[in-house]
Protein backbone atom coordinates (compact mmCIF):
# COMPACT_ATOMS: atom_id res chain seq x y z
CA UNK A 1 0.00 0.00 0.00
CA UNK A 2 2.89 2.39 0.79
CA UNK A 3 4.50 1.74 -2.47
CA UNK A 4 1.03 2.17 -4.24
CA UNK A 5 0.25 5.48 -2.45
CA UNK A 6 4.16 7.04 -3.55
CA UNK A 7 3.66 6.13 -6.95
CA UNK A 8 -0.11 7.96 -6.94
CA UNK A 9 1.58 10.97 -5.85
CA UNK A 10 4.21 10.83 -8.30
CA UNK A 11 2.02 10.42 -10.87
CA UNK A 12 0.06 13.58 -9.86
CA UNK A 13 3.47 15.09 -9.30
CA UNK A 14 4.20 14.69 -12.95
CA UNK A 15 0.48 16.07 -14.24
CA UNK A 16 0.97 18.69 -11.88
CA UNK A 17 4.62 19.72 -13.29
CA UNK A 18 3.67 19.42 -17.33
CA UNK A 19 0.48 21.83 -16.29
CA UNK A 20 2.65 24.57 -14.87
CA UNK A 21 5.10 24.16 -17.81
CA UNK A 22 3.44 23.78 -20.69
CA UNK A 23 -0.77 24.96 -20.13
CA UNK A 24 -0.39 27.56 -17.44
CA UNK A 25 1.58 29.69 -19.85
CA UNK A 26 -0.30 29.37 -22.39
CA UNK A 27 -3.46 30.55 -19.80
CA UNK A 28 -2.04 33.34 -19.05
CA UNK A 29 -1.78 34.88 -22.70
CA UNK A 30 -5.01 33.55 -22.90
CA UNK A 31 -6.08 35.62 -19.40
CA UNK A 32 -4.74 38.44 -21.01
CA UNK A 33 -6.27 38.39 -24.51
CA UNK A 34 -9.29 38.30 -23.22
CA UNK A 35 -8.92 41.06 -20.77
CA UNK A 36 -7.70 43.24 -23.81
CA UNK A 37 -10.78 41.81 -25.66
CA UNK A 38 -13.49 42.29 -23.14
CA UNK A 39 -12.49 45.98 -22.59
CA UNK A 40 -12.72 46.84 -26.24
CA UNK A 41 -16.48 47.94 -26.51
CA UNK A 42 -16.19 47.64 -30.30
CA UNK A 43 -15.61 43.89 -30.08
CA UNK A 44 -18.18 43.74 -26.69
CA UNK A 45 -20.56 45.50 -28.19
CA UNK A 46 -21.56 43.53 -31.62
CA UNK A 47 -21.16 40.16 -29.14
CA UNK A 48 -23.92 41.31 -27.09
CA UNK A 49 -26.45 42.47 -29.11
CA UNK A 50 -26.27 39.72 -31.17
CA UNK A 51 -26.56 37.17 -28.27
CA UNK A 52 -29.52 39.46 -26.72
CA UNK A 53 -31.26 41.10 -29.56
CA UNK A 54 -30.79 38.11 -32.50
CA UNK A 55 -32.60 35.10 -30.07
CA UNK A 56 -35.29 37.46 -29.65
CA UNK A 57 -35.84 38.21 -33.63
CA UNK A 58 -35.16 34.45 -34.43
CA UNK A 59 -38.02 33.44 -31.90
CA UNK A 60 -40.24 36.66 -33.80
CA UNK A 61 -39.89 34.56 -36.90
CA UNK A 62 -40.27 31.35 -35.60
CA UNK A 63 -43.87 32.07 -33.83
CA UNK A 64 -44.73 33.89 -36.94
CA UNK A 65 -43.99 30.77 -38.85
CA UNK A 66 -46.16 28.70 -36.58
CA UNK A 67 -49.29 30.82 -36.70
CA UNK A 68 -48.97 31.26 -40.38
CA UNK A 69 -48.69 27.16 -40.99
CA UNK A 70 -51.19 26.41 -38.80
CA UNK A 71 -53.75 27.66 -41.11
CA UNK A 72 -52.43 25.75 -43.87
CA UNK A 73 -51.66 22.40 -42.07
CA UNK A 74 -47.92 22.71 -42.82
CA UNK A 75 -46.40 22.09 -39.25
CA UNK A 76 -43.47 20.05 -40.48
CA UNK A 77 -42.19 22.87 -42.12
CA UNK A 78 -42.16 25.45 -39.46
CA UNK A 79 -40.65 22.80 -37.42
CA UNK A 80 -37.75 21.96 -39.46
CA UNK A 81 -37.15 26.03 -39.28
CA UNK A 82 -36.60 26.09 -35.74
CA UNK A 83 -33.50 23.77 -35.59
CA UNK A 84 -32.18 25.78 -38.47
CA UNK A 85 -33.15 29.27 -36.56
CA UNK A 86 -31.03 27.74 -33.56
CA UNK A 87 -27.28 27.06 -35.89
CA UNK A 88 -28.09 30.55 -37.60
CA UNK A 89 -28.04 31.98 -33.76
CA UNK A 90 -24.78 30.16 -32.67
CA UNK A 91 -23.14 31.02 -36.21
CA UNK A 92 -23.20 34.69 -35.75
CA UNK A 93 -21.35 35.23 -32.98
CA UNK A 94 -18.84 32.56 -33.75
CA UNK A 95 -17.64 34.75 -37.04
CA UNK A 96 -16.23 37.11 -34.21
CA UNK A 97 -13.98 34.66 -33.91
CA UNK A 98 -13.13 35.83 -37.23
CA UNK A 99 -12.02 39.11 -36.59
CA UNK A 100 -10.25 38.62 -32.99
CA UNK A 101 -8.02 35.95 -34.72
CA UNK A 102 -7.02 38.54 -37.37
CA UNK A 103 -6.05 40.45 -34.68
CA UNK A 104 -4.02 37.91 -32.66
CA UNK A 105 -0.68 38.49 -34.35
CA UNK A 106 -1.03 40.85 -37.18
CA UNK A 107 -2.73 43.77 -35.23
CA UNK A 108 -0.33 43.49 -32.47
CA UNK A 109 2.48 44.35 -34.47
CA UNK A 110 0.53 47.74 -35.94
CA UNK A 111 0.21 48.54 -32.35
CA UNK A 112 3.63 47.80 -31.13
CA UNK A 113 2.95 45.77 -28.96
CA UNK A 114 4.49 42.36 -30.27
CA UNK A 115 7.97 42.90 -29.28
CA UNK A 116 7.24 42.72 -25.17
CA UNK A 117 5.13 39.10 -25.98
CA UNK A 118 7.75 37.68 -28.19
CA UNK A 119 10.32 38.71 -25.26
CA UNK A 120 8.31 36.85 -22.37
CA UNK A 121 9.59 32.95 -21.63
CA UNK A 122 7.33 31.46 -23.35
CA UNK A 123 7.94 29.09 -26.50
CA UNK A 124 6.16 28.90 -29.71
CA UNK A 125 4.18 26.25 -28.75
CA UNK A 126 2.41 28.58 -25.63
CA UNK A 127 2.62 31.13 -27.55
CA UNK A 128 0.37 29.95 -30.45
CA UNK A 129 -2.28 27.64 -27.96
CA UNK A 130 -2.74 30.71 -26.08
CA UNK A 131 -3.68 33.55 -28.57
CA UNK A 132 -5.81 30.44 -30.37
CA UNK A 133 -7.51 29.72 -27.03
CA UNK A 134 -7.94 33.61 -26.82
CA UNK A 135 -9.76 33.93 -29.76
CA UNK A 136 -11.75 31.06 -29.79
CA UNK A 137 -13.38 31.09 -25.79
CA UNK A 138 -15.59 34.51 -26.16
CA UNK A 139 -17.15 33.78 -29.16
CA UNK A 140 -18.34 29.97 -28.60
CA UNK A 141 -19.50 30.95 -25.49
CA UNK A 142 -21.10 33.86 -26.72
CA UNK A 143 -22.89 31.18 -29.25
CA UNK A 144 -23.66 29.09 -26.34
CA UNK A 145 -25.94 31.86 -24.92
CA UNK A 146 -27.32 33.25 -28.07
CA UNK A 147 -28.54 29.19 -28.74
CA UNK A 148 -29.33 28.77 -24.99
CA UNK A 149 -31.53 31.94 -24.74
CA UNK A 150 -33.04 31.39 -28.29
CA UNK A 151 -33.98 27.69 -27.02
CA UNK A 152 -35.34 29.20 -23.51
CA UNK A 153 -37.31 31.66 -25.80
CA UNK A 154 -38.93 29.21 -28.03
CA UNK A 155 -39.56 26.49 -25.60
CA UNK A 156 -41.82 29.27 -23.61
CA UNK A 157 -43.51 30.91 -26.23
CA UNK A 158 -43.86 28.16 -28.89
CA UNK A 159 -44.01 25.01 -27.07
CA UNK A 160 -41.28 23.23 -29.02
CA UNK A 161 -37.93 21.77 -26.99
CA UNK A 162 -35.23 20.30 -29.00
CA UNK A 163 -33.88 16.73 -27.95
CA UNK A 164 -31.00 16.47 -26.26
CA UNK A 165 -29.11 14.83 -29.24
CA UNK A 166 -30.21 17.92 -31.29
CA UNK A 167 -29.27 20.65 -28.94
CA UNK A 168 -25.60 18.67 -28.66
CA UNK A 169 -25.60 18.56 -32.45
CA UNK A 170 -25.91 21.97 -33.09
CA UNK A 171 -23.98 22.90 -30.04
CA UNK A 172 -21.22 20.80 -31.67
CA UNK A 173 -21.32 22.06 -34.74
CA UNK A 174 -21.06 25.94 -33.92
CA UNK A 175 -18.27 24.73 -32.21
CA UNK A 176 -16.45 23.07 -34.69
CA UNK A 177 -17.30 26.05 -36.85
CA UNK A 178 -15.11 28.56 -34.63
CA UNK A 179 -12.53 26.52 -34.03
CA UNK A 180 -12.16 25.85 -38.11
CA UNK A 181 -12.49 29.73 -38.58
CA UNK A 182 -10.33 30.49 -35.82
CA UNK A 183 -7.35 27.97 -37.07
CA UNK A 184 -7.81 29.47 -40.17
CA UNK A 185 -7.43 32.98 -39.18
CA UNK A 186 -4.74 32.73 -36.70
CA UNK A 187 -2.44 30.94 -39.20
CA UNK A 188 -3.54 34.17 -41.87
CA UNK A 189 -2.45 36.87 -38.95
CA UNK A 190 0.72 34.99 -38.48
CA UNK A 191 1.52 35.10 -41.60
CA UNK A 192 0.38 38.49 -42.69
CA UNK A 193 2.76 41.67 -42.69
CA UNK A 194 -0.99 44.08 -42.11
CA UNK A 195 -4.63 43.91 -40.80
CA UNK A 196 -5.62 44.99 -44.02
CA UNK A 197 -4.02 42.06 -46.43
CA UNK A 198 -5.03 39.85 -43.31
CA UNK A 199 -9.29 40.60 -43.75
CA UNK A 200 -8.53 40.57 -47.47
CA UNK A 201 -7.03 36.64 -46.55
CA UNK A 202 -9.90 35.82 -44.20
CA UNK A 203 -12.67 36.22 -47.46
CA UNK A 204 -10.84 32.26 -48.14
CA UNK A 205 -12.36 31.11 -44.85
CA UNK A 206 -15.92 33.87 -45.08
CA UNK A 207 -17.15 32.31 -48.17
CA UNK A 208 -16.66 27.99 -47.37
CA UNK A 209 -18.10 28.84 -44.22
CA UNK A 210 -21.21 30.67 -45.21
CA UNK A 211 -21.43 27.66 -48.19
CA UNK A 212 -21.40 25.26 -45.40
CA UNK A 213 -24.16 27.06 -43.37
CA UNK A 214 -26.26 27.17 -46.33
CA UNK A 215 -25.25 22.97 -46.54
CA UNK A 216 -25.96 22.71 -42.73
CA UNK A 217 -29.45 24.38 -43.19
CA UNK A 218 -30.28 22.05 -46.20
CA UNK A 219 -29.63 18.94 -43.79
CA UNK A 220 -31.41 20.38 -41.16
CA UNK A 221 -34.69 20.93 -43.02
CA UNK A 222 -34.70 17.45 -44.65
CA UNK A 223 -33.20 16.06 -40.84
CA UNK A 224 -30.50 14.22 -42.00
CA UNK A 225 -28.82 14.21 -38.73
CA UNK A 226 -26.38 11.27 -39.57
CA UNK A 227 -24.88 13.55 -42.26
CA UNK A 228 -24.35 16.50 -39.88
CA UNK A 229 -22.52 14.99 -37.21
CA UNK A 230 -20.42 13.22 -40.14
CA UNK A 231 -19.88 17.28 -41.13
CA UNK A 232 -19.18 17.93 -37.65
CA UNK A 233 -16.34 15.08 -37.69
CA UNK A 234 -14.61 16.44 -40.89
CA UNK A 235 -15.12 19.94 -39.84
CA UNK A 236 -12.98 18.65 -36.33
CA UNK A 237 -10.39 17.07 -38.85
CA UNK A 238 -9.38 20.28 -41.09
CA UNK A 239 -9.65 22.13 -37.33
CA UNK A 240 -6.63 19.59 -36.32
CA UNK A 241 -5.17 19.50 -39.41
CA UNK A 242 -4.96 23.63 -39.66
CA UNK A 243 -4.00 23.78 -36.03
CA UNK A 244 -1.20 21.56 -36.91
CA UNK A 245 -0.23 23.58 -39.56
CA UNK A 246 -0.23 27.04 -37.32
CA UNK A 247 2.22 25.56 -35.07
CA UNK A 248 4.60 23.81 -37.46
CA UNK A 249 4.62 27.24 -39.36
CA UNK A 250 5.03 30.02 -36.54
CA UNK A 251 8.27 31.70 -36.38
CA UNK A 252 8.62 34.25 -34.10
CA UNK A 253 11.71 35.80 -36.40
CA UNK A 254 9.15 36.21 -39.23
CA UNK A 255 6.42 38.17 -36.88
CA UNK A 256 9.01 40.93 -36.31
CA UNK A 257 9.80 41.39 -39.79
CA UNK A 258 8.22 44.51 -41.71
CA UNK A 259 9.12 43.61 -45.44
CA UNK A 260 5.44 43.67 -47.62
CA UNK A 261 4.69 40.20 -48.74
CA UNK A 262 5.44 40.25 -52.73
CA UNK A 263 4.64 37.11 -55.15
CA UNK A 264 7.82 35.88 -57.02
CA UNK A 265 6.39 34.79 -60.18
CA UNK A 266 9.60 33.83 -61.67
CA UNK A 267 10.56 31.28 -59.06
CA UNK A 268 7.03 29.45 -59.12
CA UNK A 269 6.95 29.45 -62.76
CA UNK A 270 10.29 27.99 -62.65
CA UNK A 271 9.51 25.89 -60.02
CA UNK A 272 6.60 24.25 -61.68
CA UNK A 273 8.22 23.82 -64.89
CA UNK A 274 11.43 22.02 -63.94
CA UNK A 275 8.37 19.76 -61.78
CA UNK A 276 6.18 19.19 -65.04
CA UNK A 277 9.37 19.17 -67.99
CA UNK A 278 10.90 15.82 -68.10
CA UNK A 279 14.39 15.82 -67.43
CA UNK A 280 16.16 12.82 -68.95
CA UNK A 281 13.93 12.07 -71.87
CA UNK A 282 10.73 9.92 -72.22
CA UNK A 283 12.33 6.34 -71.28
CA UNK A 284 13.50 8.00 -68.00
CA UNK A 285 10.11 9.74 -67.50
CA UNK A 286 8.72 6.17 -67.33
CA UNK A 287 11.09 4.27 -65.37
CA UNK A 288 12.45 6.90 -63.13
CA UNK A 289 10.37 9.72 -62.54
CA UNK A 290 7.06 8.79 -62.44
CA UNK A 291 7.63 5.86 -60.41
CA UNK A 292 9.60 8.41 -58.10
CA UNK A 293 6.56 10.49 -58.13
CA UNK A 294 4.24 7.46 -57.25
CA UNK A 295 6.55 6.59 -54.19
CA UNK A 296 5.86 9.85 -53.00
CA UNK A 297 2.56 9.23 -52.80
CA UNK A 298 2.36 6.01 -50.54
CA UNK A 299 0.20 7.68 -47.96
CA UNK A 300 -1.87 9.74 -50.06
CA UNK A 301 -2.65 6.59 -52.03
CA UNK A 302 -3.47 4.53 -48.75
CA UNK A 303 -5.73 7.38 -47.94
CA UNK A 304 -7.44 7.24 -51.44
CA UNK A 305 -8.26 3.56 -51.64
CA UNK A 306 -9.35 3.73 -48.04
CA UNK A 307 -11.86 6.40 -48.36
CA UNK A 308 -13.35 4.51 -51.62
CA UNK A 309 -13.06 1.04 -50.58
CA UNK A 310 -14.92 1.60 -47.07
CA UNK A 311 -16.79 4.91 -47.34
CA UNK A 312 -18.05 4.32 -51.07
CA UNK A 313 -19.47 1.06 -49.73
CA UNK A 314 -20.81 2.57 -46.61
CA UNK A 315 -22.39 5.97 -48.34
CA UNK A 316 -24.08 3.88 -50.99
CA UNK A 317 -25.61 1.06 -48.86
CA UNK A 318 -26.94 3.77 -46.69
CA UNK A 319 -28.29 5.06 -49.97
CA UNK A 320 -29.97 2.65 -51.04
CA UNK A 321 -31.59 1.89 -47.55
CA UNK A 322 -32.63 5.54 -47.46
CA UNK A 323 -33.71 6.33 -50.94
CA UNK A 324 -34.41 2.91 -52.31
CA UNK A 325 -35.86 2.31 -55.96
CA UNK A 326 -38.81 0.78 -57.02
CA UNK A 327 -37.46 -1.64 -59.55
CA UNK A 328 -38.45 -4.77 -61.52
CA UNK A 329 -36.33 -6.74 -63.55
CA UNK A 330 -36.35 -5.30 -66.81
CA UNK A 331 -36.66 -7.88 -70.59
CA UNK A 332 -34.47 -5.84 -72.44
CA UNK A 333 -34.12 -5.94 -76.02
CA UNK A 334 -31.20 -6.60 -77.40
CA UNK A 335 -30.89 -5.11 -80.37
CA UNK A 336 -32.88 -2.22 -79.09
CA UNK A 337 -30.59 -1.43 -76.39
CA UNK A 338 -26.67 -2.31 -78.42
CA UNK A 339 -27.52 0.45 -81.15
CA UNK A 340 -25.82 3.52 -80.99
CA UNK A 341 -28.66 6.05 -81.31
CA UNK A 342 -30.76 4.60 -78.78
CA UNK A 343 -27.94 4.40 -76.41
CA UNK A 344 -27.35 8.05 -77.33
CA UNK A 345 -30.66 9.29 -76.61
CA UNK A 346 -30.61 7.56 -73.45
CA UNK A 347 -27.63 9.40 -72.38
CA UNK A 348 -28.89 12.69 -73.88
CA UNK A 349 -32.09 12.55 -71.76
CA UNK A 350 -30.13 11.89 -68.57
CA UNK A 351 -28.50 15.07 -68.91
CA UNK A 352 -24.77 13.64 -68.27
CA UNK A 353 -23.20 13.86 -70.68
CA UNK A 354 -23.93 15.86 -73.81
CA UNK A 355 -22.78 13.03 -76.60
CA UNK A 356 -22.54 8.78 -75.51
CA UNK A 357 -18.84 9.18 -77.73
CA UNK A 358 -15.05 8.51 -76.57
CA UNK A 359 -14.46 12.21 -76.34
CA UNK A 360 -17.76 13.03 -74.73
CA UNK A 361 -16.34 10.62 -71.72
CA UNK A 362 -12.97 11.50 -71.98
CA UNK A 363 -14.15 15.27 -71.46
CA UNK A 364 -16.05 14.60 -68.53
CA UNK A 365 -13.42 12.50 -66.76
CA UNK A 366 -10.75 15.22 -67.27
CA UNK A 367 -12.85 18.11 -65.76
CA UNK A 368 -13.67 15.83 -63.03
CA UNK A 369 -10.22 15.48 -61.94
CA UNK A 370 -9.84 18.69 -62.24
CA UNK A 371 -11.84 19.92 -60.55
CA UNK A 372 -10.97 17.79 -57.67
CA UNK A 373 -7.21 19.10 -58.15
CA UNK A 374 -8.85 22.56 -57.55
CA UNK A 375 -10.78 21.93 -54.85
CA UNK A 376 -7.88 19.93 -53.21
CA UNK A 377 -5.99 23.20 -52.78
CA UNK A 378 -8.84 24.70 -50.90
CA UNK A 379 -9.29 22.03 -48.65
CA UNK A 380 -5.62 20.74 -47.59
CA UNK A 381 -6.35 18.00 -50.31
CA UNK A 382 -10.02 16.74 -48.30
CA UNK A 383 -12.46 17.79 -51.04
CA UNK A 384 -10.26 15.91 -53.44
CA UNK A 385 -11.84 12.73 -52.30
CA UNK A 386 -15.37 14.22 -53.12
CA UNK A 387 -15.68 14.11 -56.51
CA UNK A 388 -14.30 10.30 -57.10
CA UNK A 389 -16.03 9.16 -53.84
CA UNK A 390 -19.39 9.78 -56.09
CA UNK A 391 -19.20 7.52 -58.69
CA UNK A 392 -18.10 4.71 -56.54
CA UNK A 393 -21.11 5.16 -53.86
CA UNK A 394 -23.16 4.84 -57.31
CA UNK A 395 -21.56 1.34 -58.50
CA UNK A 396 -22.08 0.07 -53.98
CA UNK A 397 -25.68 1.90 -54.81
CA UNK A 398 -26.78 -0.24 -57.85
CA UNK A 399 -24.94 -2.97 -56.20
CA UNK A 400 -27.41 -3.45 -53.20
CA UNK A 401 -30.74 -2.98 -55.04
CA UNK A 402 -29.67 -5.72 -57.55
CA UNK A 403 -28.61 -7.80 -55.09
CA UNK A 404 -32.64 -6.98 -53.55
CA UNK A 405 -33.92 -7.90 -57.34
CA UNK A 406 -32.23 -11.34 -57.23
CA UNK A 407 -29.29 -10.20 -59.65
CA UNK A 408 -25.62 -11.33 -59.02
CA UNK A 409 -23.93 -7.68 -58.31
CA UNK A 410 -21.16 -9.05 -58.34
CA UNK A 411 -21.02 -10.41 -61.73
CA UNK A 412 -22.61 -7.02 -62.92
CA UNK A 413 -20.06 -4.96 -61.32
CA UNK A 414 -17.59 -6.72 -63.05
CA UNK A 415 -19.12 -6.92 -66.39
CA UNK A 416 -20.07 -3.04 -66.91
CA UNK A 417 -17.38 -1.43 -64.71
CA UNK A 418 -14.42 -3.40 -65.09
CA UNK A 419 -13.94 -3.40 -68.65
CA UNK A 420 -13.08 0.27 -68.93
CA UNK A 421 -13.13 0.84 -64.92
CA UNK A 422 -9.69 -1.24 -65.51
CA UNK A 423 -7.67 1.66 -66.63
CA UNK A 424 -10.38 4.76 -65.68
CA UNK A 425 -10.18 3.60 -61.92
CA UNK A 426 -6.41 3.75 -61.78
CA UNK A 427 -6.01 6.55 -63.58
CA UNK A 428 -8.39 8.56 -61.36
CA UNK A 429 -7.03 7.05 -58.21
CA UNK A 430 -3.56 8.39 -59.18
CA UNK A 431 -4.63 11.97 -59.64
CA UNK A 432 -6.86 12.05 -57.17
CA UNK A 433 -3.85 11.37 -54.17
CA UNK A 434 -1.68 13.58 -56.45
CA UNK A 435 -3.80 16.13 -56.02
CA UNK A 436 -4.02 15.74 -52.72
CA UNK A 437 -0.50 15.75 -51.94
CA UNK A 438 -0.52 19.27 -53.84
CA UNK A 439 -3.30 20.40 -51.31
CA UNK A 440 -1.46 18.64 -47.94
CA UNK A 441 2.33 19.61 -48.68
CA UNK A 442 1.30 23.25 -47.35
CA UNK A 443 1.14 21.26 -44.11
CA UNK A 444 5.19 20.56 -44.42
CA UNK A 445 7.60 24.17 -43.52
CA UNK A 446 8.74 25.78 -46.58
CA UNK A 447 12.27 24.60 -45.64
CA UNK A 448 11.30 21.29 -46.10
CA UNK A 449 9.42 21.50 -49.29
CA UNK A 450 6.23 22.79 -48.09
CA UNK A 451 4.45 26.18 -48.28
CA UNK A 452 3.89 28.13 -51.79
CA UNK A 453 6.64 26.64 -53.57
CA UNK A 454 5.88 23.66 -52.72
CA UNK A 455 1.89 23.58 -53.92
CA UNK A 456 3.25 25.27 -57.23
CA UNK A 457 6.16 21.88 -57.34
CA UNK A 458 3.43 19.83 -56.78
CA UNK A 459 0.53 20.98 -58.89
CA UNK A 460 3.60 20.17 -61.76
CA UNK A 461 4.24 17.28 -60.58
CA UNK A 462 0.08 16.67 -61.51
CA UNK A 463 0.32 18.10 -64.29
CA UNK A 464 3.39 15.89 -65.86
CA UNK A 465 1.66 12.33 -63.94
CA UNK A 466 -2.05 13.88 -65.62
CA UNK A 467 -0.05 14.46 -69.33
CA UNK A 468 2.29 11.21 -68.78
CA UNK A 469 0.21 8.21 -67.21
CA UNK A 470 -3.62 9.53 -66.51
CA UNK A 471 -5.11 10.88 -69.79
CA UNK A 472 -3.90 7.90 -72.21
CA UNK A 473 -5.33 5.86 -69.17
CA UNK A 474 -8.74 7.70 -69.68
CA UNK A 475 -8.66 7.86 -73.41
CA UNK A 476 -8.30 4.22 -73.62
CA UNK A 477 -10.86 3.52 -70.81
CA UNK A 478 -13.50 6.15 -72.68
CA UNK A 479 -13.18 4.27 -75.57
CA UNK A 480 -13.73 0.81 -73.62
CA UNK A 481 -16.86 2.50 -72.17
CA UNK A 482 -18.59 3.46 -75.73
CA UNK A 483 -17.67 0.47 -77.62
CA UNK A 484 -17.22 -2.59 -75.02
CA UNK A 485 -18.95 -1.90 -71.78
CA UNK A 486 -22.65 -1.03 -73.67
CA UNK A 487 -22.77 -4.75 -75.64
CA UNK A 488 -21.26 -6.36 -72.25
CA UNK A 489 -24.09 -5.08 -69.88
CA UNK A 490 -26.66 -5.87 -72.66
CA UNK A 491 -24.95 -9.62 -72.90
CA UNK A 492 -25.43 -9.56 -69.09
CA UNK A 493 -28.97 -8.45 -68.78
CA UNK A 494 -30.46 -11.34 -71.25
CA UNK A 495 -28.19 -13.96 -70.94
């Protein structure tokens, strides 16, 4: 028992020495932020009327709602609004966030103030959790009470109480919101040489967020609350993931500096041509450097086949549970279905695609990828997944309802996707984790091939592995898809 009792209290020794070295620091930059925040009325003042006045004018609209649909008999509606009323309540005073994180680093310099913090014995690592803790506490628990009080409001008035897993859903995700928004900013103002190149930064964190409200809202009126709390988990992710970032890129050197920032065009055009221009010649771009560029891609390409292997599966069986067809099995004719013109009016009247042809596919497939490549730099390489997640929660989709029909899904995967799926799947794998890696290598320090130059290294390196290995890949598998994959299904269907 003796020996038990001296190890407890060297355990809670230990906690007690890692908290006063490493958290109570970073408290007490936190303390003082928001000290300095709560006695600047400009920043005090928005904060409270929104949490006061807004509830009030959200609960206005929601018992207007309710006496207005209850002489139409459209109460489902009204109550779908007041779930949506309550984000819209904790959003607003979580974009304050916004603005005190622009002013974590950045604003202190204008003022002159920097030089004294940078002095104090802290390290980076305080440093940054305690500004980031600064600017994140006031406004989440601002949104707390503006939710809390708009919840009070409408549960007195209107009669309607949200569940408990609701409230905790929406709690969660104005939560997740601000600390995304907050990452975001405090890596801007940390990087930024003024306030005013830092707000024109933050409009690349404004505008995703208010497209994910409007997304949030969308889910909330049809109550798809399985898909929220998923948006909740990958909103937690990027949070991490930019968080990570923030620290692995603060230098305290760079804060003090006062040169403008200034875009070297020459070095990233250089830098992305020496990445996309072969260097040895054609047999070398084959056996050495594309190879080179695929080992560089291990983890990307884990990450790829993970996310379609186990979350295509998973997002189309719970597709086809929740939005299942009515389907019978079809007698198809034959020759009906293998010509060409019928097969192109079929495709015409779907709206995909605006010609059933090689270079109708081809086109598609290229602006696809893309796309994703774009989106991938907006999204530290996460939205990537997006676009080739889609057509493989179709394939697990069709999968499961003709599995309910009796058909072998199996067999039918593998007779109309894997004749041109065989070169268009590895094709699109390849650029999707390439693009990735362009969106993710801002995550390494520049002086170890990350930041600018090395997204501008990396989109060349997609561009030369697109040119080289992807687009023959997808020319040849478009072509499959017209000509082979048509007569195969049809083979299938009335064998």
């Amino acid at each position: 028992m003796p020996t038990r009792t001296g190890s407890g209290n060297a355990q809670s020794d230990a906690v007690s020495s890692w908290w006063s070295r490493q958290i109570a620091p970073s408290l007490v930059i936190t303390r003082r932020e928001i000290q300095d925040t709560l006695r600047d009325w400009r920043l005090v003042l928005p904060i409270v009327v929104l949490v006061s006045i807004f509830p009030i004018l959200a609960n206005v609209v929601a018992a207007s709602g309710v006496d207005y649909v209850s002489q139409h008999g459209a109460d489902l509606i009204v109550e779908r609004l007041f779930p949506f009323l309550m984000l819209v309540v904790g959003f607003f005073p979580s974009t304050f966030s916004l603005v005190i994180a622009l002013e974590t680093f950045v604003g202190e310099k204008e003022r002159h103030s920097l030089e004294p913090l940078l002095s104090a014995p802290l390290t980076d690592l305080q440093l940054y959790v305690g500004k980031l803790l600064a600017a994140t506490l006031p406004p989440v628990l601002a949104s707390y009470l503006g939710m809390l009080v708009y919840t009070l409001l409408l549960g007195f008035t209107v009669g309607w109480w949200p569940s408990a897993s609701l409230f905790v859903l929406a709690v969660t995700l104005s939560t997740m919101t601000a600390v995304l928004m907050v990452a975001g900013a405090v890596i801007i103002s940390s990087q930024s040489t003024s306030v005013r190149a830092a707000n024109l930064l933050a409009s690349f964190i404004i505008l995703p967020m208010a497209l994910l409200l409007q997304a949030q809202s969308a889910l909330l009126l049809y109550a798809h609350y399985t898909a929220l709390w998923l948006i909740a988990l990958a909103l937690l992710i990027v949070a991490v993931l930019l968080i990570r970032l923030g620290i692995r890129l603060f230098n305290r050197e760079q804060l003090l500096g006062t040169d403008l920032d200034h875009l070297d065009l020459r070095a990233g055009l250089r830098t992305f041509w020496s990445a996309l221009w072969p260097r040895k010649g054609l047999v070398a771009l084959y056996t050495r450097e594309i190879p080179e560029i695929v080992r560089g891609l291990r983890a990307e390409l884990i990450v790829v086949l993970l996310v379609l292997v186990i979350g295509g599966a998973a997002i189309g069986a719970w597709a086809a549970n929740q939005f299942p067809l009515q389907l019978t099995v079809p007698s198809l004719d034959v020759q009906g279905i293998a010509d060409r013109e019928v097969m192109q009016e079929l495709i015409n009247s779907s709206g995909l695609l605006p010609r059933f042809s090689p270079g109708a596919i081809l086109l598609h497939n290229i602006r696809a990828l893309v796309a994703a490549a774009m989106l991938a730099l907006l999204s530290l390489g996460t939205l990537a997944l997006l676009l080739l997640l889609a057509p493989i929660a179709v394939v697990a989709y069709a999968g499961v309802l003709l599995t309910r029909l009796g058909i072998d899904a199996s067999l039918f995967v593998v007779i109309a996707v894997l004749p041109h799926g065989l070169f268009e799947l590895p094709a699109a794998i390849l650029a999707t984790a390439q693009a990735m890696r362009a969106g993710d290598i801002i995550l390494q320090p520049p002086d170890q091939g990350g930041g600018v130059l090395g997204i501008v290294r990396e989109m060349g390196h997609f561009a030369k592995l697109f040119i080289a290995v992807v687009l023959p890949l997808l020319a040849l598998a478009a072509w499959i898809e017209v000509h082979v994959t048509p007569q195969a299904v049809v083979w299938f269907m009335n064998r």
